[in-house]
C-alpha atoms as a PDB file:
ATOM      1  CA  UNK A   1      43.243-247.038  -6.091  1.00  0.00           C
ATOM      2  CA  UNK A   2      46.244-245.279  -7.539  1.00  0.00           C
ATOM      3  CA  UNK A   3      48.633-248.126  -9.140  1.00  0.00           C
ATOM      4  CA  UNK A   4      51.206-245.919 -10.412  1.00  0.00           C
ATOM      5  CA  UNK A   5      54.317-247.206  -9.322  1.00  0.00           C
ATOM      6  CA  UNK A   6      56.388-244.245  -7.479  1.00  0.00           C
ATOM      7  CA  UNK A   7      60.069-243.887  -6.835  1.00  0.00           C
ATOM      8  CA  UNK A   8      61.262-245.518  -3.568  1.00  0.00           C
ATOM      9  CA  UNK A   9      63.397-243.599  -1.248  1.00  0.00           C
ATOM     10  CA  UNK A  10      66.698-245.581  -2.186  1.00  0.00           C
ATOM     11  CA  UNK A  11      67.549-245.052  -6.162  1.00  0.00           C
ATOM     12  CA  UNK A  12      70.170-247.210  -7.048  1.00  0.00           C
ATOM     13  CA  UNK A  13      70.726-245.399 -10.561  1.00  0.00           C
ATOM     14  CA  UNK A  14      70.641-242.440  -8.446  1.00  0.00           C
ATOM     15  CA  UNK A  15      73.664-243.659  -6.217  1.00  0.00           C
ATOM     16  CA  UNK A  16      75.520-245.157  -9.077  1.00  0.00           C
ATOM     17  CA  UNK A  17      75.401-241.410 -10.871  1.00  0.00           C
ATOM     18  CA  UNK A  18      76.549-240.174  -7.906  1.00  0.00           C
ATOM     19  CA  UNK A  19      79.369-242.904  -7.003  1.00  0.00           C
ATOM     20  CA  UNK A  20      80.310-242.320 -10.698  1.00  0.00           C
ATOM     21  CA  UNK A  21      80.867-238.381 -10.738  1.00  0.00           C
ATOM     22  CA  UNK A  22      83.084-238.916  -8.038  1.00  0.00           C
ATOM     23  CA  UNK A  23      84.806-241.395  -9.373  1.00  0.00           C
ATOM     24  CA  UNK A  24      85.640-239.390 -12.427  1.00  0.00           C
ATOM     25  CA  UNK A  25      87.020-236.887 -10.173  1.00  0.00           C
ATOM     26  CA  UNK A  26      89.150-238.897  -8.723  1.00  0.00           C
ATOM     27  CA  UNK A  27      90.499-239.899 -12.051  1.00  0.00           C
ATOM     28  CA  UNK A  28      90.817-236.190 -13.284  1.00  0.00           C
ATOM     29  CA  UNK A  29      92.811-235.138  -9.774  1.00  0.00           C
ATOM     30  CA  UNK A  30      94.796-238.963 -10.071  1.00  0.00           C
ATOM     31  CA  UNK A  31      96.200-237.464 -13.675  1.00  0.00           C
ATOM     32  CA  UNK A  32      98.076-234.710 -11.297  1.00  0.00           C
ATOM     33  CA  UNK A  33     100.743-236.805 -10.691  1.00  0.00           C
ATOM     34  CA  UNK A  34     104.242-236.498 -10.025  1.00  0.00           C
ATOM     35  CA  UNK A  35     105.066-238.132 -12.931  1.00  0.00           C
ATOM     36  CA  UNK A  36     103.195-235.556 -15.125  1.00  0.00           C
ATOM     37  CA  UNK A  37     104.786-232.762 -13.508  1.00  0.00           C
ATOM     38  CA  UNK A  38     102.876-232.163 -10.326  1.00  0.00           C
ATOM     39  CA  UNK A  39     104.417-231.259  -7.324  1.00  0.00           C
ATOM     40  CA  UNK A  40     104.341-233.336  -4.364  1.00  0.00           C
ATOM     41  CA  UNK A  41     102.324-230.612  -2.085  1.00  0.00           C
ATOM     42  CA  UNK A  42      99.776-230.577  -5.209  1.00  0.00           C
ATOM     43  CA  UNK A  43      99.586-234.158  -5.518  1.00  0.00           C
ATOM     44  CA  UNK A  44      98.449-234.620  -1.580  1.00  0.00           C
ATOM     45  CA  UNK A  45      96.682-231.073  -2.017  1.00  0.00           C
ATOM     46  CA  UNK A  46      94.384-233.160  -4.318  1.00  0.00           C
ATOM     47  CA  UNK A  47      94.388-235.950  -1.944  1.00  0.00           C
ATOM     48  CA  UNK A  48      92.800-233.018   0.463  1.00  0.00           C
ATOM     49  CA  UNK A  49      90.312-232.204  -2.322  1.00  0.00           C
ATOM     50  CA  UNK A  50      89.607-236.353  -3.138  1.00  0.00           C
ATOM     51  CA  UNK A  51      88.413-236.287   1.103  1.00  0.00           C
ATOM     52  CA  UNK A  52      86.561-233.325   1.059  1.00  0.00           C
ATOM     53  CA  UNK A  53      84.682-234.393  -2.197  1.00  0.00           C
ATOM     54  CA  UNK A  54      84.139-237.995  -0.593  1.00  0.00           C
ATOM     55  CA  UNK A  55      82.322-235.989   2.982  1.00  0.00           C
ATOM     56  CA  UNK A  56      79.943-234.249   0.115  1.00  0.00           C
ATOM     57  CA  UNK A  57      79.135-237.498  -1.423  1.00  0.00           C
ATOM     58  CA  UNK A  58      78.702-239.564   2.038  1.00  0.00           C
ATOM     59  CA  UNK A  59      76.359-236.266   3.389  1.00  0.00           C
ATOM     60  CA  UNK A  60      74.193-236.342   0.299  1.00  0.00           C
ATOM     61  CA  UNK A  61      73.368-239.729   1.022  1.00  0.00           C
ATOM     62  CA  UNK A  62      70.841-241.129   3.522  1.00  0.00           C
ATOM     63  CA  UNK A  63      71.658-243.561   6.260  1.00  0.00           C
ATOM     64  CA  UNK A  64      69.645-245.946   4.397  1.00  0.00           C
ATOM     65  CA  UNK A  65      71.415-245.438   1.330  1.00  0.00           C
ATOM     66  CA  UNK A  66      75.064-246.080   3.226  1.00  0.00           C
ATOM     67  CA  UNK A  67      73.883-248.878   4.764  1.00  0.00           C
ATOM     68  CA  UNK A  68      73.030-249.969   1.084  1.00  0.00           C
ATOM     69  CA  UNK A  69      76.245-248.950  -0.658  1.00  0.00           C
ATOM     70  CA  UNK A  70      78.267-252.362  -1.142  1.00  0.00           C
ATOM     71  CA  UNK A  71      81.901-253.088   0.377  1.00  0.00           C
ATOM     72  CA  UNK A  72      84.426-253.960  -1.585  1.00  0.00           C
ATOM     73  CA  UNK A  73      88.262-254.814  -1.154  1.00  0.00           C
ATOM     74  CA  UNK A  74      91.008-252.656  -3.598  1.00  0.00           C
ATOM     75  CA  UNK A  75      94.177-254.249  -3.642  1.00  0.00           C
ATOM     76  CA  UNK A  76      97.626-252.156  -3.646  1.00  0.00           C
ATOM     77  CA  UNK A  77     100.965-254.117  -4.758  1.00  0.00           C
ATOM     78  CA  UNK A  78     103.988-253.312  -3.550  1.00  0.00           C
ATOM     79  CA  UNK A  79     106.028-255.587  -5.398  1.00  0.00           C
ATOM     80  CA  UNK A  80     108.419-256.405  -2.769  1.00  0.00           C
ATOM     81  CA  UNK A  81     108.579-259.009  -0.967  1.00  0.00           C
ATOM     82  CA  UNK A  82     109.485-257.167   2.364  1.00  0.00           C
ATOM     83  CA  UNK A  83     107.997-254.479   4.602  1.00  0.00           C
ATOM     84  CA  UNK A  84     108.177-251.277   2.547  1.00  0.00           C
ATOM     85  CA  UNK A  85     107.734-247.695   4.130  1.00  0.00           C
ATOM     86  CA  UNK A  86     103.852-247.667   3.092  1.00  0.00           C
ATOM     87  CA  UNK A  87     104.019-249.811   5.930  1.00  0.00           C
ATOM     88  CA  UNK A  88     104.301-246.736   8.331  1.00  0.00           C
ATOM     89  CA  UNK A  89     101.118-245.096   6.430  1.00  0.00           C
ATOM     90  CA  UNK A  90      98.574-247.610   5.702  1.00  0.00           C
ATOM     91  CA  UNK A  91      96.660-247.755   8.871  1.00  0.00           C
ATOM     92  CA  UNK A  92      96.291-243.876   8.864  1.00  0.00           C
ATOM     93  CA  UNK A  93      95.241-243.685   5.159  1.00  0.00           C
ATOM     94  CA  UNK A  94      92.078-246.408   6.202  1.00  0.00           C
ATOM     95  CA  UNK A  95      91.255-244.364   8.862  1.00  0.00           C
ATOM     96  CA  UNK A  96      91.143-241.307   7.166  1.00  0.00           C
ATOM     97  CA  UNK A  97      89.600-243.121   4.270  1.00  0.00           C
ATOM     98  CA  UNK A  98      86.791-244.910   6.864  1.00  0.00           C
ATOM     99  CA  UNK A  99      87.990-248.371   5.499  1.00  0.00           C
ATOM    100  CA  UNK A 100      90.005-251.279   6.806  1.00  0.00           C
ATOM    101  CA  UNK A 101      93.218-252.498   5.801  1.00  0.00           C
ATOM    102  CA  UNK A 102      95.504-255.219   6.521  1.00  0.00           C
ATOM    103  CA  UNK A 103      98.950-256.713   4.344  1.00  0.00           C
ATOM    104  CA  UNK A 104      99.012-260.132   2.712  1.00  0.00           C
ATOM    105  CA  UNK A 105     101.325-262.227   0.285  1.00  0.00           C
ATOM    106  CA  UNK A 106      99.856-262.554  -3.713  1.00  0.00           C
ATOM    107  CA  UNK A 107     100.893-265.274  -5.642  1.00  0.00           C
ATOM    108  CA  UNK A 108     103.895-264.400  -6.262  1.00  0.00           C
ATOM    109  CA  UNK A 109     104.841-264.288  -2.620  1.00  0.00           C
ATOM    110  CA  UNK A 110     105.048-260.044  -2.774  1.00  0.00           C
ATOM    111  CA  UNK A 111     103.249-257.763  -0.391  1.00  0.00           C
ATOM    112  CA  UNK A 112     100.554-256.250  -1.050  1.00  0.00           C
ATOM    113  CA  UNK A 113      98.095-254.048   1.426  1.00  0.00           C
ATOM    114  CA  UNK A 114      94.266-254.428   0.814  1.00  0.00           C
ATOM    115  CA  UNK A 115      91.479-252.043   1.653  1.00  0.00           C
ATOM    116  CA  UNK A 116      87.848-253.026   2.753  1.00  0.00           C
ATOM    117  CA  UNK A 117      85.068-250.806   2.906  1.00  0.00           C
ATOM    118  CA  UNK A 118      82.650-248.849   1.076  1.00  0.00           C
ATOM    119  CA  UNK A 119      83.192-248.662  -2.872  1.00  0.00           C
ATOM    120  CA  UNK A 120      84.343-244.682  -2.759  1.00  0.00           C
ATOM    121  CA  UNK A 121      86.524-244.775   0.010  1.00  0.00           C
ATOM    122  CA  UNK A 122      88.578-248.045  -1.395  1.00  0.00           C
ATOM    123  CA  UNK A 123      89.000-246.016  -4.516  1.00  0.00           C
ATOM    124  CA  UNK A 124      89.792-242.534  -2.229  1.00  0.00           C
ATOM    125  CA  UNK A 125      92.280-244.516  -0.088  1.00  0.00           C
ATOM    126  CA  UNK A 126      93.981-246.681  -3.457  1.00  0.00           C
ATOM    127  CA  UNK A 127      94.488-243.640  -4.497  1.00  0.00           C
ATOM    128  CA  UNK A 128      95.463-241.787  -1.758  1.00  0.00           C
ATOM    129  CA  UNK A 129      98.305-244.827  -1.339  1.00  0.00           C
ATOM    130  CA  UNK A 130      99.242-244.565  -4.618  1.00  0.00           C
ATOM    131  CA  UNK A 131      99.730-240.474  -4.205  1.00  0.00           C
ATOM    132  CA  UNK A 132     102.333-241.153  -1.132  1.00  0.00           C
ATOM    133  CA  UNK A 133     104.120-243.927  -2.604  1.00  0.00           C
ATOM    134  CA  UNK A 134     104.926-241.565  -5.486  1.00  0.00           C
ATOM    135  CA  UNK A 135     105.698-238.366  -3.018  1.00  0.00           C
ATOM    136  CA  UNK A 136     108.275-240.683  -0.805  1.00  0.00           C
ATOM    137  CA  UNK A 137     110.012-241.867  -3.935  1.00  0.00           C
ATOM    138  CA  UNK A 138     110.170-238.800  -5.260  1.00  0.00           C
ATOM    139  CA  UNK A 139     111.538-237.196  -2.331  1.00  0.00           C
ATOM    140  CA  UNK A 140     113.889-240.006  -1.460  1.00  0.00           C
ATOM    141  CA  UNK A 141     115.083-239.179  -5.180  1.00  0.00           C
ATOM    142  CA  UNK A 142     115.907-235.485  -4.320  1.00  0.00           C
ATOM    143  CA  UNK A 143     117.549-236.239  -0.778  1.00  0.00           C
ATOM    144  CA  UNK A 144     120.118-238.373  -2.502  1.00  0.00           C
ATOM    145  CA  UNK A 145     121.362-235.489  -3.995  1.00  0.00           C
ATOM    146  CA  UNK A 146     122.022-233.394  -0.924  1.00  0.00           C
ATOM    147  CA  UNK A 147     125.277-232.572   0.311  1.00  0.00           C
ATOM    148  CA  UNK A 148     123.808-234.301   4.197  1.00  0.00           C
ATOM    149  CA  UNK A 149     123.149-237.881   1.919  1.00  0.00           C
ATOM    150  CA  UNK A 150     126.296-237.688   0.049  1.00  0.00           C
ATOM    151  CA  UNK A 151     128.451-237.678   3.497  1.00  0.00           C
ATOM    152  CA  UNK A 152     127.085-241.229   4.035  1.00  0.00           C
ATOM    153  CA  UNK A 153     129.364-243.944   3.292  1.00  0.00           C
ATOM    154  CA  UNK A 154     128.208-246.416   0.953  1.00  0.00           C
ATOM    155  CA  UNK A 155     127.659-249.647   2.932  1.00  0.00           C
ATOM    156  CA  UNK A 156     125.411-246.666   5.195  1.00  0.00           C
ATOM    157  CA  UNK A 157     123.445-245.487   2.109  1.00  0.00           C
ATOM    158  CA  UNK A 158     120.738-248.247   2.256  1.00  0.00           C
ATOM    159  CA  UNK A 159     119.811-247.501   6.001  1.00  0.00           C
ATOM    160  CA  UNK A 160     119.614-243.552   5.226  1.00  0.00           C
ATOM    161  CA  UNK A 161     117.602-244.304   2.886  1.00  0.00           C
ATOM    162  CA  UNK A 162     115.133-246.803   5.010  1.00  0.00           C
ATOM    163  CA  UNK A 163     115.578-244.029   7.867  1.00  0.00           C
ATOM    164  CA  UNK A 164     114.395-241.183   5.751  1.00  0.00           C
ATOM    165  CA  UNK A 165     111.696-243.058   3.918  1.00  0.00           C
ATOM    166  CA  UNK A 166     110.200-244.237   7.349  1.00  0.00           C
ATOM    167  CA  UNK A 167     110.345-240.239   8.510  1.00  0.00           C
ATOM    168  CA  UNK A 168     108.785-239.295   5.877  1.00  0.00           C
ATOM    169  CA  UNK A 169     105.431-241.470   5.930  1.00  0.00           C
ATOM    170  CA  UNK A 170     105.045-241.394   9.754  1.00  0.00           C
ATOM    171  CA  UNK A 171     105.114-237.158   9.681  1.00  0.00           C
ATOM    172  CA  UNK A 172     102.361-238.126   6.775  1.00  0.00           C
ATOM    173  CA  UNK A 173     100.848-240.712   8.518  1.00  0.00           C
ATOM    174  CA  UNK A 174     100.351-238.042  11.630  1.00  0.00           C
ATOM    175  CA  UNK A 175      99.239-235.470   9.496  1.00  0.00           C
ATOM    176  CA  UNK A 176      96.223-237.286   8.051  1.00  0.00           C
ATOM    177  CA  UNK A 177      95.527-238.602  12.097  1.00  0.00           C
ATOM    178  CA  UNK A 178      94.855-235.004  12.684  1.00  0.00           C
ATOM    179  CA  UNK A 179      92.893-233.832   8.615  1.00  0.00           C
ATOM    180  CA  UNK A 180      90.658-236.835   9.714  1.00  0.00           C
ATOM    181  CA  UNK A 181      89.897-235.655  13.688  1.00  0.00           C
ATOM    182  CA  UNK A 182      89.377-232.310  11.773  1.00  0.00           C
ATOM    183  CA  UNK A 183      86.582-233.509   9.042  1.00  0.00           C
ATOM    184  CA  UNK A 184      84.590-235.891  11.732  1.00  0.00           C
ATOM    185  CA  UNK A 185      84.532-233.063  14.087  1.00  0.00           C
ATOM    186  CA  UNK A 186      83.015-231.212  11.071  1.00  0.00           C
ATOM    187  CA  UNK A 187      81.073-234.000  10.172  1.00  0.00           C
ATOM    188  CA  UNK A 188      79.833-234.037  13.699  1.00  0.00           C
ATOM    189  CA  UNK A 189      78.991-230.444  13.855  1.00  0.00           C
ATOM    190  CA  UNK A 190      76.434-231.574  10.475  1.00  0.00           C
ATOM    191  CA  UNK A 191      74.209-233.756  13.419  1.00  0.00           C
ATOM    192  CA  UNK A 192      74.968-236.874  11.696  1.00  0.00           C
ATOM    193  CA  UNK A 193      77.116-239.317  13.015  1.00  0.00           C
ATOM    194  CA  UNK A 194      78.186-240.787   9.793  1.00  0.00           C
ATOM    195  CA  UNK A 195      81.789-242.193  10.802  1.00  0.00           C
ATOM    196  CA  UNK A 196      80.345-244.753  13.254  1.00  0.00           C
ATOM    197  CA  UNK A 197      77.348-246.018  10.863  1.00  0.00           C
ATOM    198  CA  UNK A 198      80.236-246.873   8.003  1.00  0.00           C
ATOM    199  CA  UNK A 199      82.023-248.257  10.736  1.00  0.00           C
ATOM    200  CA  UNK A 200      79.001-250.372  11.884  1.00  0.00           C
ATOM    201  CA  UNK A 201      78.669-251.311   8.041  1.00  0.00           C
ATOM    202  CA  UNK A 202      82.233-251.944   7.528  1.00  0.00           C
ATOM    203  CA  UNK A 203      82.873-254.601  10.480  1.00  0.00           C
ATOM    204  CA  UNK A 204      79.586-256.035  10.108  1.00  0.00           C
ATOM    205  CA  UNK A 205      80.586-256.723   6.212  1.00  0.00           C
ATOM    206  CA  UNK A 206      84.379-257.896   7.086  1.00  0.00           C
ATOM    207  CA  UNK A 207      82.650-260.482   9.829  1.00  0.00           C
ATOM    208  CA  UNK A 208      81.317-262.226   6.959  1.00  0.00           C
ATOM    209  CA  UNK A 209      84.595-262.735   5.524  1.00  0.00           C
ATOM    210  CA  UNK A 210      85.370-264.859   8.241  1.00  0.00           C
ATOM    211  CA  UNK A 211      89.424-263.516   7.676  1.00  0.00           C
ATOM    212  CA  UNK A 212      92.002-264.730  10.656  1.00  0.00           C
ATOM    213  CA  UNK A 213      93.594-261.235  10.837  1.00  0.00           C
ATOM    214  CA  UNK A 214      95.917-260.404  13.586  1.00  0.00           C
ATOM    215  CA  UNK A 215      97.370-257.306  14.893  1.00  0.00           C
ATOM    216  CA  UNK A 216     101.389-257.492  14.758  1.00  0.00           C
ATOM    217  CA  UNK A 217     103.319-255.451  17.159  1.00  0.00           C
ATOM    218  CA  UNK A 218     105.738-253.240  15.885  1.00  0.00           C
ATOM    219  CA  UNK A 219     108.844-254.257  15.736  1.00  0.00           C
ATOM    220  CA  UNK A 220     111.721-251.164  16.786  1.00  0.00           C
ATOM    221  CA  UNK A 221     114.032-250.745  13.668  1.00  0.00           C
ATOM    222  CA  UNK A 222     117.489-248.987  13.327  1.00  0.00           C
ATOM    223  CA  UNK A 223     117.411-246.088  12.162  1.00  0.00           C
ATOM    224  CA  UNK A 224     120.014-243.224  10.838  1.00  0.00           C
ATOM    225  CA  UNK A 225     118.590-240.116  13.111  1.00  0.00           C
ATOM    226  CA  UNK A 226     120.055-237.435  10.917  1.00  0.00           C
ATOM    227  CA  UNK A 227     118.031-239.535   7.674  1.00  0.00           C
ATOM    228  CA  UNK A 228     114.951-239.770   9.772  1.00  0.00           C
ATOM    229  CA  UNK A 229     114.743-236.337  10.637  1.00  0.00           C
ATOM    230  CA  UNK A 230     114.983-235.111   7.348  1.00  0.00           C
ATOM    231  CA  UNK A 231     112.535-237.799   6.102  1.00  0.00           C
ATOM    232  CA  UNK A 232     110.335-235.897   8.751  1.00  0.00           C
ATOM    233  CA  UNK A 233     110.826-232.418   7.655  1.00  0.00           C
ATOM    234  CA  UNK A 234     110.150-233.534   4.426  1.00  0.00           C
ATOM    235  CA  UNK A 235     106.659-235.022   5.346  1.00  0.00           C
ATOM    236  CA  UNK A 236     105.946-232.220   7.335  1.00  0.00           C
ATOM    237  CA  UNK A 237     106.290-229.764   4.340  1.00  0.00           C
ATOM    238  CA  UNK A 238     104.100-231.176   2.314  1.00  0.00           C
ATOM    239  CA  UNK A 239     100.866-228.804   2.422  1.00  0.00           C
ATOM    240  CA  UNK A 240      97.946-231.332   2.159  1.00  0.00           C
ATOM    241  CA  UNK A 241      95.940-229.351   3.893  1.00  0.00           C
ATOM    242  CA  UNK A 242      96.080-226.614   1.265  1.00  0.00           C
ATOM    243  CA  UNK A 243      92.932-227.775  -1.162  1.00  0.00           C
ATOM    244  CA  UNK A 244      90.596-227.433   1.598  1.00  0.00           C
ATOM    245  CA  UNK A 245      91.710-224.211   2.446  1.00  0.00           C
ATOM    246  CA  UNK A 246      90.936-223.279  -1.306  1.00  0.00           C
ATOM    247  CA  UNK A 247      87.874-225.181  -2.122  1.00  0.00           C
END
């Protein structure tokens, strides 16, 4: 009898090499920032590249070796203690990222959203997040210098701002609904049906969390329509679909 030991079909230095390489990537593509000079269609352009390198990783592994992978939750502070305009963009970043979400107080009684689900797509939508928090405040930055902001009065400067802000994530926000029916169309075309086996590891994982979340109804907000619609066109020009196009 042959007692060599052999390698099992699941290697668990062999997913951590993987999960590891891309996790490096996503560190080399998070330096492209705004703040180091990156523009804000080549900061979500490398969002684009962050998903596309995620489908690779999730199609190299086995069903086995998904339903393996760990969950984790990735917290993202917003430091305020009131709804912020990520508001308008979390739910579509976990979806396109495959991962749950939901908003809770820290300590310190501040906001904060949290992500649940598979170790790279936490890190993919953190950082994904983290790239459109940095695009609206940049861009909220440039429309305040526009002749259209400056024709605001003062006590109507805050809501302009709120208005464009919100514009601005929800043209985002629709733009990643319709990258992510893209890639699991693609994904589906592969004869894998990987998007509902995460899922079915995701929910079975947040079960035994035993959380009380509830869904809140959105509440209708007022709105500046000239802000919002410039908030809009400024989501709407922001080419994240370019890196895919490229790769």
């Amino acid at each position: 009898m042959d007692h060599r030991m052999t390698e099992p079909p699941f290697s668990a230095a062999a997913e951590l090499t993987s999960r590891d390489k891309l996790k490096s990537r996503i560190q080399a593509l998070r330096a492209k920032t705004i703040d180091n000079g990156c523009t804000e269609d080549e900061a979500l352009a490398a969002a684009a590249k962050v998903a596309e390198l995620l489908d690779r990783h999730d199609l190299s592994l086995t069903d086995i070796e998904i339903r393996e992978t760990p969950c984790e939750r990735r917290e993202y502070e917003t430091f305020r203690k009131k709804r912020v305009p990520l508001d308008g963009c979390v739910v579509a970043i976990s979806k396109f990222c495959d991962c749950q979400v939901w908003r809770e107080k820290n300590q310190s009684g501040e906001s904060r959203f949290v992500f649940f689900g598979l170790r790279p797509d936490v890190e993919v939508a953190h950082y994904l997040t983290e790239l459109i928090d940095g695009a609206v405040r940049h861009e909220q930055g440039r429309y305040k210098t526009t002749p259209e902001y400056q024709q605001f009065r003062h006590n109507e400067r805050h809501l302009a701002n709120a208005s464009f802000a919100m514009g601005m994530v929800e043209s985002i926000a629709d733009k990643l609904f319709a990258m992510k029916a893209a890639r699991d169309q693609a994904n589906v075309n592969t004869g894998r049906a990987l998007v509902i086996l995460k899922s079915a590891v995701v929910d079975a994982e947040l079960r035994k969390l035993d959380l009380n979340l509830r869904t809140q109804r959105r509440t209708r907000r007022l709105v500046s329509p000239d802000a919002y619609q410039a908030g809009e066109e400024a989501g709407a020009a922001l080419s994240i679909n370019a890196a895919l196009r490229k790769a």
